[in-house]
PDB file of N, CA and C in Angstrom:
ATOM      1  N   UNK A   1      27.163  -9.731 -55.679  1.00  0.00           N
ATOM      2  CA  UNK A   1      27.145  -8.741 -54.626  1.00  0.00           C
ATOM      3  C   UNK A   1      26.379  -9.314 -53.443  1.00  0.00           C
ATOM      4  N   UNK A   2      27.061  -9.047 -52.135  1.00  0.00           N
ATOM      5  CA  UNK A   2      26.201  -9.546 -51.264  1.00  0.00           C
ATOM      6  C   UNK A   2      25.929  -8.625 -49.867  1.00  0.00           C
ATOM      7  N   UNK A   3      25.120  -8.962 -49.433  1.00  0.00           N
ATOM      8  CA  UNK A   3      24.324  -7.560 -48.337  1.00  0.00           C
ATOM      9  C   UNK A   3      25.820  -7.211 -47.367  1.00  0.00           C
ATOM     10  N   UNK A   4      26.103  -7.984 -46.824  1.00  0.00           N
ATOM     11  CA  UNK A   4      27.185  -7.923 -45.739  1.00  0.00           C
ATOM     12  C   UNK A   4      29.030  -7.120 -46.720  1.00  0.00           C
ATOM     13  N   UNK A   5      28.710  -6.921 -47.684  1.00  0.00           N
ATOM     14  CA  UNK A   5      29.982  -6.764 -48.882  1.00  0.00           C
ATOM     15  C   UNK A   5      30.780  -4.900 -48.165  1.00  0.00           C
ATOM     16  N   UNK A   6      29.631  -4.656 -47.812  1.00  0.00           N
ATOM     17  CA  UNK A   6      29.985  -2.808 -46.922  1.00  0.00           C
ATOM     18  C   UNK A   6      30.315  -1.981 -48.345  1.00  0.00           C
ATOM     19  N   UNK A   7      31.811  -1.282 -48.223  1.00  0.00           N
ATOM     20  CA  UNK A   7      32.473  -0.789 -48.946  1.00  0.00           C
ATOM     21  C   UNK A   7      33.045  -1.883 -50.287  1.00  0.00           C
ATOM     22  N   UNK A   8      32.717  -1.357 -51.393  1.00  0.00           N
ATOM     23  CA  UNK A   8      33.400  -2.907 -52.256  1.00  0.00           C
ATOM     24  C   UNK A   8      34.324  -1.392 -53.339  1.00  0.00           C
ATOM     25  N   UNK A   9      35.438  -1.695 -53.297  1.00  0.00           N
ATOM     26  CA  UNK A   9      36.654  -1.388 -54.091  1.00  0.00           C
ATOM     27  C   UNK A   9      37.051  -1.795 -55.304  1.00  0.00           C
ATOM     28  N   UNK A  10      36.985  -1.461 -56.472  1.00  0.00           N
ATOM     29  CA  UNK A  10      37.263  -1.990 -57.444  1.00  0.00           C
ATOM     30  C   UNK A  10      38.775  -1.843 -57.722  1.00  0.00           C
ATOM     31  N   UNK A  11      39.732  -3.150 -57.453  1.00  0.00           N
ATOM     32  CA  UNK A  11      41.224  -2.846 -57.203  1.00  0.00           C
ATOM     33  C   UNK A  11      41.524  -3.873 -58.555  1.00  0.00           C
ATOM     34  N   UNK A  12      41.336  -2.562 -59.661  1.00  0.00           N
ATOM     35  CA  UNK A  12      42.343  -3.119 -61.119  1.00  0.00           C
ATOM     36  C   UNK A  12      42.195  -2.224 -61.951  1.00  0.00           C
ATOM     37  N   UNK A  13      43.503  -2.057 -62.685  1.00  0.00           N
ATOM     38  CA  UNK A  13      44.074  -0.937 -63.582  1.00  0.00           C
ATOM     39  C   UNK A  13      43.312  -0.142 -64.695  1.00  0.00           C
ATOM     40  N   UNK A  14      42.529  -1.759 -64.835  1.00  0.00           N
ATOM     41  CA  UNK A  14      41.139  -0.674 -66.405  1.00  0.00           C
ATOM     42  C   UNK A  14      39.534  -1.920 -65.787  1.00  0.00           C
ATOM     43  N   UNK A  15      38.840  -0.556 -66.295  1.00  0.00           N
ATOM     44  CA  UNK A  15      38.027  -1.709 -65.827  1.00  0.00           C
ATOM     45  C   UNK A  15      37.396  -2.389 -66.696  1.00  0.00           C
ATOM     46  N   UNK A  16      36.016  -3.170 -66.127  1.00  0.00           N
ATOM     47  CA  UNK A  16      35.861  -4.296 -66.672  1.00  0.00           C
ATOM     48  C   UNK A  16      35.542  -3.977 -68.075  1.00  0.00           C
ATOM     49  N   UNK A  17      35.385  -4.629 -69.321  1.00  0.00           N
ATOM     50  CA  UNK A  17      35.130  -4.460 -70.514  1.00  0.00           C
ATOM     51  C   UNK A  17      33.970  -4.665 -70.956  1.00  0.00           C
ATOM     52  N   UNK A  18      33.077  -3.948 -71.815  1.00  0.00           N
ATOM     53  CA  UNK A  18      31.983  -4.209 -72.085  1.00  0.00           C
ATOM     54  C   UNK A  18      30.618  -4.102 -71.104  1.00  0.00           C
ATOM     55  N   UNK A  19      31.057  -3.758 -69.679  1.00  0.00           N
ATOM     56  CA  UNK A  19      30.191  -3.243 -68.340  1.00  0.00           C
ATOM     57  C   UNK A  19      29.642  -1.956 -68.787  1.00  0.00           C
ATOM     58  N   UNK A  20      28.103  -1.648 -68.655  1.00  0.00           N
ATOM     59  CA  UNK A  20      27.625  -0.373 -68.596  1.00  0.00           C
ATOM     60  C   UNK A  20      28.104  -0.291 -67.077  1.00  0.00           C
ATOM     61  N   UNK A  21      28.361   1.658 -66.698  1.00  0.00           N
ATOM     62  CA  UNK A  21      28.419   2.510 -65.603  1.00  0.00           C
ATOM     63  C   UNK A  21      26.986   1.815 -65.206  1.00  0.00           C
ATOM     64  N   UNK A  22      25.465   1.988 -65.684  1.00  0.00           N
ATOM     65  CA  UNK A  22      24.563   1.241 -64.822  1.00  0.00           C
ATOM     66  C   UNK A  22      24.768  -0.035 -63.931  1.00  0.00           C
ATOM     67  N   UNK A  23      25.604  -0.652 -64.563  1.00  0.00           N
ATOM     68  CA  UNK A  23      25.818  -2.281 -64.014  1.00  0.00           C
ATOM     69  C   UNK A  23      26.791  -2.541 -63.261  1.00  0.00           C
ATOM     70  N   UNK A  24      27.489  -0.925 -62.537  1.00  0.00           N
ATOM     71  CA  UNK A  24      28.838  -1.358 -61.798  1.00  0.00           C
ATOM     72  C   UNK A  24      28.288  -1.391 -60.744  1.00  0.00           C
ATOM     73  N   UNK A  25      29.107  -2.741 -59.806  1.00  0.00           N
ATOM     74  CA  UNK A  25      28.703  -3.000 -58.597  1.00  0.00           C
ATOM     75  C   UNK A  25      30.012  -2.103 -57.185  1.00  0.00           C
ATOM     76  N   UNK A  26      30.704  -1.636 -57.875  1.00  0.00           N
ATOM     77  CA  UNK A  26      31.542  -1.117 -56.337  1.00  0.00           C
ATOM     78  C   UNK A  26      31.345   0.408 -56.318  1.00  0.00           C
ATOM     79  N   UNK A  27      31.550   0.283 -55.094  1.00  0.00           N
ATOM     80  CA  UNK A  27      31.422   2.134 -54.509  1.00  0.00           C
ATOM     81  C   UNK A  27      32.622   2.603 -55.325  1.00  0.00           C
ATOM     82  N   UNK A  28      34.042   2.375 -55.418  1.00  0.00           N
ATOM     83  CA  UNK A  28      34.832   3.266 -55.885  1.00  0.00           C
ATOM     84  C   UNK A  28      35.687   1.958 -56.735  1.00  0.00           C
ATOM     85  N   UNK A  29      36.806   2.849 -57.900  1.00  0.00           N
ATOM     86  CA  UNK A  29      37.314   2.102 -58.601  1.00  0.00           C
ATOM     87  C   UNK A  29      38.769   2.762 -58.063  1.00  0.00           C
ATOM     88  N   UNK A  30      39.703   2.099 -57.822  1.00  0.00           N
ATOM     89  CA  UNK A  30      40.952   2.671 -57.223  1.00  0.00           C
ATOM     90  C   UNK A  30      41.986   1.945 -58.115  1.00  0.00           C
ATOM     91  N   UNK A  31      42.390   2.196 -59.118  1.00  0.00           N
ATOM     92  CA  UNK A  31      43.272   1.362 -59.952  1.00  0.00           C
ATOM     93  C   UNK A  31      44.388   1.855 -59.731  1.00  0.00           C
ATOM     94  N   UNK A  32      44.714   3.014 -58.524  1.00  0.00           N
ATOM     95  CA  UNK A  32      45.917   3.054 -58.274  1.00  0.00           C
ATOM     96  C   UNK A  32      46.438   1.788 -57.408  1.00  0.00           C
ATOM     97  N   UNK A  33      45.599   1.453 -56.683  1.00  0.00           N
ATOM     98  CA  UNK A  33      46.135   0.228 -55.762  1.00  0.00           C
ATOM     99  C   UNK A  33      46.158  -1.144 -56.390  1.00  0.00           C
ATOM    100  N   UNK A  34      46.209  -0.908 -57.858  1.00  0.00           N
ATOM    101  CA  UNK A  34      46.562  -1.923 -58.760  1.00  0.00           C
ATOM    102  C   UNK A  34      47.847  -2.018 -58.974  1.00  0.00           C
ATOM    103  N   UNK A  35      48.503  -3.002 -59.596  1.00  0.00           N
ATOM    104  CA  UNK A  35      49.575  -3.773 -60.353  1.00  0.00           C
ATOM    105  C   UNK A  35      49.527  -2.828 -60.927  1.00  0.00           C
ATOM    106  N   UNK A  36      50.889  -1.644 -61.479  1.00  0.00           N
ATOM    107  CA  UNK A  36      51.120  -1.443 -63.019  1.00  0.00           C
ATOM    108  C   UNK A  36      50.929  -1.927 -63.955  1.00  0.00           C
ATOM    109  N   UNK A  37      50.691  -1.418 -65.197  1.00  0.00           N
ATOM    110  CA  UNK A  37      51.051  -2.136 -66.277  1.00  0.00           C
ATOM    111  C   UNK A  37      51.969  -2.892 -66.769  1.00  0.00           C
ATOM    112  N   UNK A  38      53.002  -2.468 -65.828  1.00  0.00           N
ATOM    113  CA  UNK A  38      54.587  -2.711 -66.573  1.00  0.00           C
ATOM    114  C   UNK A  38      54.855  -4.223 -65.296  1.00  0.00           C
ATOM    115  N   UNK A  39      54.507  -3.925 -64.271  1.00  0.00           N
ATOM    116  CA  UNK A  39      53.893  -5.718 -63.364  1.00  0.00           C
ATOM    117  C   UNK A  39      53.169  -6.451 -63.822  1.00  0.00           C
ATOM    118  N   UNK A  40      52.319  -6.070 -64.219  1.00  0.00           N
ATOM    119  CA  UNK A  40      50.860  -7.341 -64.725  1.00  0.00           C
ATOM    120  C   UNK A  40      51.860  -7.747 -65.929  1.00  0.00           C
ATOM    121  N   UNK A  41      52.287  -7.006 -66.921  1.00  0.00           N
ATOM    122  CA  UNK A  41      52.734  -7.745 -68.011  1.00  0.00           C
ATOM    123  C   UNK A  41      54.498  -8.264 -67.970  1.00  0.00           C
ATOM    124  N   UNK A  42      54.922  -8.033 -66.861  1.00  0.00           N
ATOM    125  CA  UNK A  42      55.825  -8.989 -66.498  1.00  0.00           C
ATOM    126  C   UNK A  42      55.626 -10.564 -65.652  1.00  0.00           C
ATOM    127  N   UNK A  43      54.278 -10.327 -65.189  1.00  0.00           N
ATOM    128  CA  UNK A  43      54.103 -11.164 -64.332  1.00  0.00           C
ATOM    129  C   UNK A  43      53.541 -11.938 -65.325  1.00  0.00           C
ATOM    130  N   UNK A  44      52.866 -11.833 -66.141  1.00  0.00           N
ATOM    131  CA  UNK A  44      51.982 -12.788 -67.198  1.00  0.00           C
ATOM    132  C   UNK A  44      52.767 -13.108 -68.433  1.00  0.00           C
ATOM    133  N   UNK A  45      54.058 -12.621 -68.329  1.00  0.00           N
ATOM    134  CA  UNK A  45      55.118 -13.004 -69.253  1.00  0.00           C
ATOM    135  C   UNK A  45      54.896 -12.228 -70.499  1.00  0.00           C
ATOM    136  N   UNK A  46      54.440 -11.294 -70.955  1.00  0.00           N
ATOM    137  CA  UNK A  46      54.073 -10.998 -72.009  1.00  0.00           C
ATOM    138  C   UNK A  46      55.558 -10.435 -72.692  1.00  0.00           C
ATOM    139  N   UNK A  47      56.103 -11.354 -73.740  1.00  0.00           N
ATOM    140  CA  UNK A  47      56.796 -10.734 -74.469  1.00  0.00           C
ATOM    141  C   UNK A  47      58.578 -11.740 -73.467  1.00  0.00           C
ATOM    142  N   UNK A  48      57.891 -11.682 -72.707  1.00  0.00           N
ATOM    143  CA  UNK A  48      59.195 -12.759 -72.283  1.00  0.00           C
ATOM    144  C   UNK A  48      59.080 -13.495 -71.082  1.00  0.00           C
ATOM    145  N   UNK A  49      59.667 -14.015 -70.031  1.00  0.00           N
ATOM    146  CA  UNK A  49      59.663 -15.119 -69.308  1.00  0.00           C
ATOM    147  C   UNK A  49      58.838 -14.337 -68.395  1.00  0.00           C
ATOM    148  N   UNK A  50      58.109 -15.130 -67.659  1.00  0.00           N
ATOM    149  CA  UNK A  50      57.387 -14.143 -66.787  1.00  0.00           C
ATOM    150  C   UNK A  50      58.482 -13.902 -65.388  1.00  0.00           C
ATOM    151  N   UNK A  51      58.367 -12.987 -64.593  1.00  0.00           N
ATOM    152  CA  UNK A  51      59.058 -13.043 -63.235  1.00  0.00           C
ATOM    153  C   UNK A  51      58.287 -13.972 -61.798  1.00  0.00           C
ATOM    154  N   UNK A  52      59.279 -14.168 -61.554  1.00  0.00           N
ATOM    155  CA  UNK A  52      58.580 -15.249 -60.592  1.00  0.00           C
ATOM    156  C   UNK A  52      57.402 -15.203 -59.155  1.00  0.00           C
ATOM    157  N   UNK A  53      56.793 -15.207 -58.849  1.00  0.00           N
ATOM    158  CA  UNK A  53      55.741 -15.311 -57.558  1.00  0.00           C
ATOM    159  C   UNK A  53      55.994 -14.270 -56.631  1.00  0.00           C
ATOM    160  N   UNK A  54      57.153 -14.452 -56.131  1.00  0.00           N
ATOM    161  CA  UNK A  54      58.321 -13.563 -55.116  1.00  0.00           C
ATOM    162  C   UNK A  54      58.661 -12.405 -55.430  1.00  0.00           C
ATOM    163  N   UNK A  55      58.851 -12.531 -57.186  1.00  0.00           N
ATOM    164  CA  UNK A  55      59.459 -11.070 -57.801  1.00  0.00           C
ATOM    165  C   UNK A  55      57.883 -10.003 -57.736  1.00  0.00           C
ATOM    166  N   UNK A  56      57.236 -10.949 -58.442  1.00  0.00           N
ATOM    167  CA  UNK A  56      55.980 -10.312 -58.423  1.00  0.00           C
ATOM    168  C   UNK A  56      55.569  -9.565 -56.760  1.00  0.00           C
ATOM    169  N   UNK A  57      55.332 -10.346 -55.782  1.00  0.00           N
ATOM    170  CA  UNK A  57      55.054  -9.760 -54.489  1.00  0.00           C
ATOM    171  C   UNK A  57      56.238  -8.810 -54.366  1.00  0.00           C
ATOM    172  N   UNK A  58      57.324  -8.383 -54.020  1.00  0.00           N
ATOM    173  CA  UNK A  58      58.462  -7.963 -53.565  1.00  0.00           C
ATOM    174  C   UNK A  58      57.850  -6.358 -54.617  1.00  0.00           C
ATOM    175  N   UNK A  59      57.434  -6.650 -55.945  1.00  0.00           N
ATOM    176  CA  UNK A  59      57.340  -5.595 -56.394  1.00  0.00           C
ATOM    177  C   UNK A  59      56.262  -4.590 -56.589  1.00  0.00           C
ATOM    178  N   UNK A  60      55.018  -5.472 -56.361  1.00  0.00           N
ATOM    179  CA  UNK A  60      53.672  -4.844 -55.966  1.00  0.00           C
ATOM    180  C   UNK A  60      53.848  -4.259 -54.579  1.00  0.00           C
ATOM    181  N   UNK A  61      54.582  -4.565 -53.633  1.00  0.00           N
ATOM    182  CA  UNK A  61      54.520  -4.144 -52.446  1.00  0.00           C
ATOM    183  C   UNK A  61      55.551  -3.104 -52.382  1.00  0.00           C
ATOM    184  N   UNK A  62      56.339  -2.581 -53.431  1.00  0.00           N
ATOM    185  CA  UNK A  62      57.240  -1.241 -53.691  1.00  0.00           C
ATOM    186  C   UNK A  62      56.611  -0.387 -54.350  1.00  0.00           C
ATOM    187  N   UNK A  63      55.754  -1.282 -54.908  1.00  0.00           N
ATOM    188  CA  UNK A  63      54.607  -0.056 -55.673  1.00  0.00           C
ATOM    189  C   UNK A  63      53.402   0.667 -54.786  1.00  0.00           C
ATOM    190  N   UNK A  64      53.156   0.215 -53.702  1.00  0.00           N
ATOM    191  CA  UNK A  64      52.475   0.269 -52.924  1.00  0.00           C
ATOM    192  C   UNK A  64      52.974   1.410 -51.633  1.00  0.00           C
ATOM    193  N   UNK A  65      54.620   1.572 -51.779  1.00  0.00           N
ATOM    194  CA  UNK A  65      54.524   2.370 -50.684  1.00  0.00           C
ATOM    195  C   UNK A  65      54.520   3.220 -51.181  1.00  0.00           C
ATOM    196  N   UNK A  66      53.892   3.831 -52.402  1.00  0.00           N
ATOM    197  CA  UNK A  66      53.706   5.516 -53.057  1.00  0.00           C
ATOM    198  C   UNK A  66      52.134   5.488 -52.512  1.00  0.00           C
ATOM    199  N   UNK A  67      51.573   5.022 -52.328  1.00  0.00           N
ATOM    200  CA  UNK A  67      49.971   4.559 -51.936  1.00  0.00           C
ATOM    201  C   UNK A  67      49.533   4.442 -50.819  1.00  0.00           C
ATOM    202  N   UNK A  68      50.336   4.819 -49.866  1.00  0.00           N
ATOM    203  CA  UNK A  68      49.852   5.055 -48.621  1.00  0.00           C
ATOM    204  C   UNK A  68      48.839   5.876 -48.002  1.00  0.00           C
ATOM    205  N   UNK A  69      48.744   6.785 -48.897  1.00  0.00           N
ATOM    206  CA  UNK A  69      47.180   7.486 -48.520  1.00  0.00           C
ATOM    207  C   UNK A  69      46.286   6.492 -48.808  1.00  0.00           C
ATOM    208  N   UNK A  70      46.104   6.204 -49.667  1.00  0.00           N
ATOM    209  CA  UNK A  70      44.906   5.244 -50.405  1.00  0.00           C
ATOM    210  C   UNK A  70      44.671   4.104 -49.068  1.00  0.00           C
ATOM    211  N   UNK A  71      46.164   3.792 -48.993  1.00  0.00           N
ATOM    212  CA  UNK A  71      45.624   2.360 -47.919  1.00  0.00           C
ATOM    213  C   UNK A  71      45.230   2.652 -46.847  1.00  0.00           C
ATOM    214  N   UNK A  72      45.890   3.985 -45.793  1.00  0.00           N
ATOM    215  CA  UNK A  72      45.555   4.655 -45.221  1.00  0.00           C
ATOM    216  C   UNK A  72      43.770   4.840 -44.926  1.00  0.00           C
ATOM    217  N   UNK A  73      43.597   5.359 -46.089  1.00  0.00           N
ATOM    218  CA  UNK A  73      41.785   5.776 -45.966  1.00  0.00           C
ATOM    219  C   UNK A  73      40.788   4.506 -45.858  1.00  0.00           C
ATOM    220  N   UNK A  74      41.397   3.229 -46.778  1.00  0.00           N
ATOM    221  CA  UNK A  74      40.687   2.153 -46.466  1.00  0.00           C
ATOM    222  C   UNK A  74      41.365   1.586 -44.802  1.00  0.00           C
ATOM    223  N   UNK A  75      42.031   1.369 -44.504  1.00  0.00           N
ATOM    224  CA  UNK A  75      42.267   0.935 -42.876  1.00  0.00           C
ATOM    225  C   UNK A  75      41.319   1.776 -41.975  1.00  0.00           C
ATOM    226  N   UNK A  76      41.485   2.940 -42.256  1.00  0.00           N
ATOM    227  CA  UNK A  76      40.419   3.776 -41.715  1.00  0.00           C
ATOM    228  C   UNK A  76      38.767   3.345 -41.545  1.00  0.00           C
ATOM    229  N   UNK A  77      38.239   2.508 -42.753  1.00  0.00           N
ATOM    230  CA  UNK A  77      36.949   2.140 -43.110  1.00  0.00           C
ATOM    231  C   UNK A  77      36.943   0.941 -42.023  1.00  0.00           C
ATOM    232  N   UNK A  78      37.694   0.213 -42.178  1.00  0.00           N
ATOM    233  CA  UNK A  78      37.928  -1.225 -41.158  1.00  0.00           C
ATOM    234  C   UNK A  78      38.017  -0.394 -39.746  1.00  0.00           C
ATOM    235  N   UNK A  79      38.723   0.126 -39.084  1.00  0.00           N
ATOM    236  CA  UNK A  79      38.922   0.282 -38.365  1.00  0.00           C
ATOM    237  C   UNK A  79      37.495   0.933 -37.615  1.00  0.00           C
ATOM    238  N   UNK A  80      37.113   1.811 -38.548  1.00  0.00           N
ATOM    239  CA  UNK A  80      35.048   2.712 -38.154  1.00  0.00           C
ATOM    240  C   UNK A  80      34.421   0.704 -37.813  1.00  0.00           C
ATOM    241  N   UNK A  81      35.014  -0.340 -38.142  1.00  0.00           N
ATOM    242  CA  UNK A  81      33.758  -1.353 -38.267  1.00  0.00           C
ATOM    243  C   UNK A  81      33.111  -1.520 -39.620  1.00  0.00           C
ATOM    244  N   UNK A  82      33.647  -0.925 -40.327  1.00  0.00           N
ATOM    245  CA  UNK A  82      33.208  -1.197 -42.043  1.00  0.00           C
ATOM    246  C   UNK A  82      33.902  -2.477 -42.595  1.00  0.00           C
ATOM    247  N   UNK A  83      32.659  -2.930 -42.836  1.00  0.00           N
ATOM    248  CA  UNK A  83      33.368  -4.155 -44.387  1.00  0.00           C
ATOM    249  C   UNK A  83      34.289  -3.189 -45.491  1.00  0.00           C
ATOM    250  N   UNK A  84      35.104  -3.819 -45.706  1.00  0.00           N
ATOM    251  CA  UNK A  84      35.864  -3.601 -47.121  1.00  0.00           C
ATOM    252  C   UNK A  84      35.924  -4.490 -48.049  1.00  0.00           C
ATOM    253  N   UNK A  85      35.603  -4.292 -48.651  1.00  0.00           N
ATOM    254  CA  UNK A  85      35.490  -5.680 -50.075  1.00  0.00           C
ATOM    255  C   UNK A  85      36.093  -5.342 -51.437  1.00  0.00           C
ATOM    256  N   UNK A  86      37.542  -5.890 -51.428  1.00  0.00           N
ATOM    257  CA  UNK A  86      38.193  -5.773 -52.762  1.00  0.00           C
ATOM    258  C   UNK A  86      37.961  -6.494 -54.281  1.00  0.00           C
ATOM    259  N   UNK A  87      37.641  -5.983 -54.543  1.00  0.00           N
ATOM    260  CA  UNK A  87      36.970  -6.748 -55.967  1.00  0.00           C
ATOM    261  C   UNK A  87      38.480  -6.413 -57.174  1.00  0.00           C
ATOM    262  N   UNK A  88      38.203  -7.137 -57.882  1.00  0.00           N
ATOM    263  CA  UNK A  88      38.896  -7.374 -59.929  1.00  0.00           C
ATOM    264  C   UNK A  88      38.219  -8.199 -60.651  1.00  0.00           C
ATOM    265  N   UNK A  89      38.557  -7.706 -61.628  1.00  0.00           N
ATOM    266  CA  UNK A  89      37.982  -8.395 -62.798  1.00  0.00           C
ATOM    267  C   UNK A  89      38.780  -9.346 -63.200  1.00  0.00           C
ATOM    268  N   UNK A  90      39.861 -10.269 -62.386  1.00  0.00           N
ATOM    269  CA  UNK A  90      40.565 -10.952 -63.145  1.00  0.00           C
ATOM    270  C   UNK A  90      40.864 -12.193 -62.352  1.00  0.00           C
ATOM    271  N   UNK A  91      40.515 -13.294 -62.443  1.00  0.00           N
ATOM    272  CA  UNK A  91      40.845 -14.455 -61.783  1.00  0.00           C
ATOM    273  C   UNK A  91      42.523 -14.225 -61.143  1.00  0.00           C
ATOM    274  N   UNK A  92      42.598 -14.751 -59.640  1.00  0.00           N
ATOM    275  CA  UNK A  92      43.997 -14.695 -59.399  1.00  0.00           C
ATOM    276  C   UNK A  92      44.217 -16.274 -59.842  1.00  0.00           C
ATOM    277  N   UNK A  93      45.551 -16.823 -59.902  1.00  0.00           N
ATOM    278  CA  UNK A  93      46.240 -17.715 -60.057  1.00  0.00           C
ATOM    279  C   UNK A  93      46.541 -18.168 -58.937  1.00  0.00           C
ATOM    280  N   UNK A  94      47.373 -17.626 -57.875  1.00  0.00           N
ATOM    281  CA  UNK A  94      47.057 -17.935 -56.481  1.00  0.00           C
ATOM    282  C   UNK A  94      46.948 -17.025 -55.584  1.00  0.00           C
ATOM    283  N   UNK A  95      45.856 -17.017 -55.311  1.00  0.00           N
ATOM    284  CA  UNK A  95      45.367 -16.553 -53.914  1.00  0.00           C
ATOM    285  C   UNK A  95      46.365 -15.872 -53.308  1.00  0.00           C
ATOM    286  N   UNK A  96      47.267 -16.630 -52.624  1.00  0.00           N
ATOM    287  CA  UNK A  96      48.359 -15.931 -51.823  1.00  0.00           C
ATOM    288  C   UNK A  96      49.107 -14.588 -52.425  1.00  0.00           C
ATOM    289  N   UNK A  97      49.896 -14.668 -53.666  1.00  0.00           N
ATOM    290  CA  UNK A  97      50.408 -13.581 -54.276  1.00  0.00           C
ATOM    291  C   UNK A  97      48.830 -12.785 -55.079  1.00  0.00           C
ATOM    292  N   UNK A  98      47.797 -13.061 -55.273  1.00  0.00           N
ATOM    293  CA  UNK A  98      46.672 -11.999 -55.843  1.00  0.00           C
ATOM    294  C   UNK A  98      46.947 -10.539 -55.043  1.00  0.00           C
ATOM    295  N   UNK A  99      46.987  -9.430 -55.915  1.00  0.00           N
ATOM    296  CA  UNK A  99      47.460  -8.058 -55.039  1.00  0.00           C
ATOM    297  C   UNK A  99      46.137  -7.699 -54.366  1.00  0.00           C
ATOM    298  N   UNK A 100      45.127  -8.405 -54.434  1.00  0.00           N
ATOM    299  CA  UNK A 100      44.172  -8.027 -53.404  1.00  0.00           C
ATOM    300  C   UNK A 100      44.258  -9.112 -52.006  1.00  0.00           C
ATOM    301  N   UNK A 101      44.990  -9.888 -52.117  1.00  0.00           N
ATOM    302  CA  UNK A 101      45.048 -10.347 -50.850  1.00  0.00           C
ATOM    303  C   UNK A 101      46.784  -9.709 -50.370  1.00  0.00           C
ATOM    304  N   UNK A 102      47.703  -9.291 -51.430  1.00  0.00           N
ATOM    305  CA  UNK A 102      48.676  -8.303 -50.365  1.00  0.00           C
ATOM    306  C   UNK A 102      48.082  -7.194 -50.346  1.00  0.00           C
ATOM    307  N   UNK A 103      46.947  -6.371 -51.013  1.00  0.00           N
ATOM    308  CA  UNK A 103      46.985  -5.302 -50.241  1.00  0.00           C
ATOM    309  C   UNK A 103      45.900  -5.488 -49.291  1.00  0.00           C
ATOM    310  N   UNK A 104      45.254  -6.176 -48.911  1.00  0.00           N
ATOM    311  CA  UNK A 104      44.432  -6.493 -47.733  1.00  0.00           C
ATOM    312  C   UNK A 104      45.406  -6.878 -46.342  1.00  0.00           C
ATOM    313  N   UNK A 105      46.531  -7.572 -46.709  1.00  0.00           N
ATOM    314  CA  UNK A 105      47.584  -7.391 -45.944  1.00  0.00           C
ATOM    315  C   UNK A 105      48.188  -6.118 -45.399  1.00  0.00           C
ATOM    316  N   UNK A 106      48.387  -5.328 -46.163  1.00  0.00           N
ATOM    317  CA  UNK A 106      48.786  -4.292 -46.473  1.00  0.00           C
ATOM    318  C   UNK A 106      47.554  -3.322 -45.221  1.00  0.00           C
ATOM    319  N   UNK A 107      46.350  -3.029 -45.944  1.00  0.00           N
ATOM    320  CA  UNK A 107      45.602  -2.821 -44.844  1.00  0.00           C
ATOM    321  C   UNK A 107      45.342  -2.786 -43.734  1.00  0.00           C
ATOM    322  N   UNK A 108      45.441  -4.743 -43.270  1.00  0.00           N
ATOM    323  CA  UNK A 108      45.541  -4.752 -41.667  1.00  0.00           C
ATOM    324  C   UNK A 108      47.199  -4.049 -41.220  1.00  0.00           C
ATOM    325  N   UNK A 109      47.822  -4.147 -41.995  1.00  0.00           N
ATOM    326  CA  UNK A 109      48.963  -3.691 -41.131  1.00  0.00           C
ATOM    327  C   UNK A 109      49.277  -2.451 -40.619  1.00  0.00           C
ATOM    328  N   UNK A 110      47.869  -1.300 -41.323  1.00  0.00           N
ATOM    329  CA  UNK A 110      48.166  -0.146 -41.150  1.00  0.00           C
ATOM    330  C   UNK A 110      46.990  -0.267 -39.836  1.00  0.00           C
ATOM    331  N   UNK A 111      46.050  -0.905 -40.136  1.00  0.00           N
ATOM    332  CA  UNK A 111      44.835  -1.047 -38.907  1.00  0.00           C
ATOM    333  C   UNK A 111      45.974  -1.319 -37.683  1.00  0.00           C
ATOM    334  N   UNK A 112      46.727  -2.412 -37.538  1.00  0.00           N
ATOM    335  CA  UNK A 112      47.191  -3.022 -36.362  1.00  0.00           C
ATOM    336  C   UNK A 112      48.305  -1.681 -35.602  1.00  0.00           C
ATOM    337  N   UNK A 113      48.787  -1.171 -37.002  1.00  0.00           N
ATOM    338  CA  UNK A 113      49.682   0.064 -36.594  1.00  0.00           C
ATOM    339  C   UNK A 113      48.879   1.122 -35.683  1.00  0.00           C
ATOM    340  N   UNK A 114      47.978   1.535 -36.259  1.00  0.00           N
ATOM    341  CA  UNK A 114      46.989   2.830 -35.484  1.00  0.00           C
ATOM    342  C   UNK A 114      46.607   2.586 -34.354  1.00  0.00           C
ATOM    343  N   UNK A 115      46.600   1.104 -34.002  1.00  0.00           N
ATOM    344  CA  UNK A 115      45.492   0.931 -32.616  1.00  0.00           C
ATOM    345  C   UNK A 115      46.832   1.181 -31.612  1.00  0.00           C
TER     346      UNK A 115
END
């Protein structure tokens, strides 16, 4: 955790395991603006080939337009001049497709929309 972190979001479906409530570090846990279940375990292949990078983005970002309030209220935080800081408990693989860097995308695009 670090001083400059503002608002920190906990963006994943369950949380961390074995964490006491004393030891959580984010203001809110929003696991709606997570991956489904039924994404994460296509994307990680579970049970069969995984779907590819593309499939994965194309489909977190359909899941996402039921979530427009949610993103809504965080663009809002950015936009006051608030840090937003998306946190998970789960190493991304790459950076680019991690759903916290599309929905941080996702974010500015509603910031750039409002102004």
């Amino acid at each position: 955790m670090e001083q400059d972190d503002g608002y920190r979001a906990l963006i994943c479906r369950y949380r961390p395991r074995g964490l006491p409530k004393a030891k959580e570090t984010w203001d809110a846990w929003q696991s709606n603006l997570a991956p489904s279940p039924e994404l994460f375990d296509a994307f990680y292949g579970k049970g069969r080939t995984p779907i590819t990078l593309d499939a994965y983005r194309d489909r977190y970002l359909q899941e996402m337009a039921s979530q427009q309030d949610a993103i809504t209220e965080l663009a809002s935080r950015v936009k006051r001049g608030e840090t937003v800081t998306l946190l998970c408990s789960k190493d991304c693989i790459l950076e680019q497709v991690c759903h916290r860097t599309l929905l941080a995308g996702l974010i500015e695009a509603e910031v750039a929309r409002s102004r």
